[in-house]
Protein backbone atom coordinates (compact mmCIF):
# COMPACT_ATOMS: atom_id res chain seq x y z
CA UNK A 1 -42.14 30.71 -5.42
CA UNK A 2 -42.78 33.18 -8.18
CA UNK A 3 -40.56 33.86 -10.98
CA UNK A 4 -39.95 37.07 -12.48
CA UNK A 5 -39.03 36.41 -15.87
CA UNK A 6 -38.06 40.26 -16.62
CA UNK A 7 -35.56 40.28 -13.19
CA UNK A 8 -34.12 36.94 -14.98
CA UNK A 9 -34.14 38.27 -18.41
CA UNK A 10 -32.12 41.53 -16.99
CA UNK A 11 -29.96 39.92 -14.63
CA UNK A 12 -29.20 37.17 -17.57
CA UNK A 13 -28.69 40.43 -20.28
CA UNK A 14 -26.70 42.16 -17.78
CA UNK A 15 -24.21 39.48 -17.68
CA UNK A 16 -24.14 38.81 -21.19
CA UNK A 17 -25.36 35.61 -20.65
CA UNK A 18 -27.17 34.14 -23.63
CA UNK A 19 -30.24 31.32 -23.32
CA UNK A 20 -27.83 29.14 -24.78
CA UNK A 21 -25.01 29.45 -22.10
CA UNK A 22 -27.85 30.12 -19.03
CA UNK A 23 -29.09 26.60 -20.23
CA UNK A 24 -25.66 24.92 -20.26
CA UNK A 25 -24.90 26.24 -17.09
CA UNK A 26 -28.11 24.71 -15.46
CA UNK A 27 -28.90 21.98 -17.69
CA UNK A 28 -32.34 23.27 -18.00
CA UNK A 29 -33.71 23.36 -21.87
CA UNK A 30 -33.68 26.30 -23.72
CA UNK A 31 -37.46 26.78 -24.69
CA UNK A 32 -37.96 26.42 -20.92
CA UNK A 33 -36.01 29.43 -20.14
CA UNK A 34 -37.26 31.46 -22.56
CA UNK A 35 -40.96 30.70 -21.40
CA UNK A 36 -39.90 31.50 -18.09
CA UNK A 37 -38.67 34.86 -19.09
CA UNK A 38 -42.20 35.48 -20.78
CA UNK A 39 -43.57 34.63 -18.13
CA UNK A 40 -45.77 31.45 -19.46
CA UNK A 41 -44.33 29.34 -16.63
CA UNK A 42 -46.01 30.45 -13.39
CA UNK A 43 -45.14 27.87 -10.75
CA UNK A 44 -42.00 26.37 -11.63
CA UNK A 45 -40.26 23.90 -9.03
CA UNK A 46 -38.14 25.33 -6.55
CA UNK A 47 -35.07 23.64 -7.39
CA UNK A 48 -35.11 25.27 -11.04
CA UNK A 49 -35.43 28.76 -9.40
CA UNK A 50 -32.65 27.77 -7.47
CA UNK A 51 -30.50 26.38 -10.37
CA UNK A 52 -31.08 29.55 -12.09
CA UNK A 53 -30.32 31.80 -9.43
CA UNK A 54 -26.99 29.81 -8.52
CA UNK A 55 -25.91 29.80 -12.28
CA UNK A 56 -26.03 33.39 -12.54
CA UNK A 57 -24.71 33.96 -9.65
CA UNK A 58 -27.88 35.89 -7.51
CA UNK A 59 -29.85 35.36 -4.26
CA UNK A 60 -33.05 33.32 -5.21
CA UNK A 61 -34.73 36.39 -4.26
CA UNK A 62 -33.13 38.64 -6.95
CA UNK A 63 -35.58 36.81 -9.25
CA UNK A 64 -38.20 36.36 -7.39
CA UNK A 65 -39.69 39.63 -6.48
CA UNK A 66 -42.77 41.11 -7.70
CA UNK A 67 -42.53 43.63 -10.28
CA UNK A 68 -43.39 47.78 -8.92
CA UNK A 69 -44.73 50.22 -11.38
């Protein structure tokens, strides 16, 4: 499973979410997050993805897909 750290960084913006209360909400540390967003994490476990999806509130799959340009 492939995160895309821009779909999380949106979604996250979009709900006026900040690293701060994304990380509270799925006990996952801060610098991770934000290195996931950048994408510097490329295969993270699937039960982070998860915990990140659930927390915001989004099918897995919302921040999953591949970027299109």
């Amino acid at each position: 499973m492939t995160p895309n750290g821009s779909a999380i960084r949106a979604i996250r913006e979009a709900q006026k979410l900040s690293i701060r209360a994304l990380s509270n909400r799925t006990g996952l540390n801060r610098g991770y997050l934000s290195r996931l967003e950048r994408g510097l994490i490329r295969d993270p476990a699937h039960e982070r993805v998860e915990a990140i999806a659930q927390a915001m509130r989004v099918p897995t799959d919302a921040i999953t897909h591949k970027e299109t340009t």
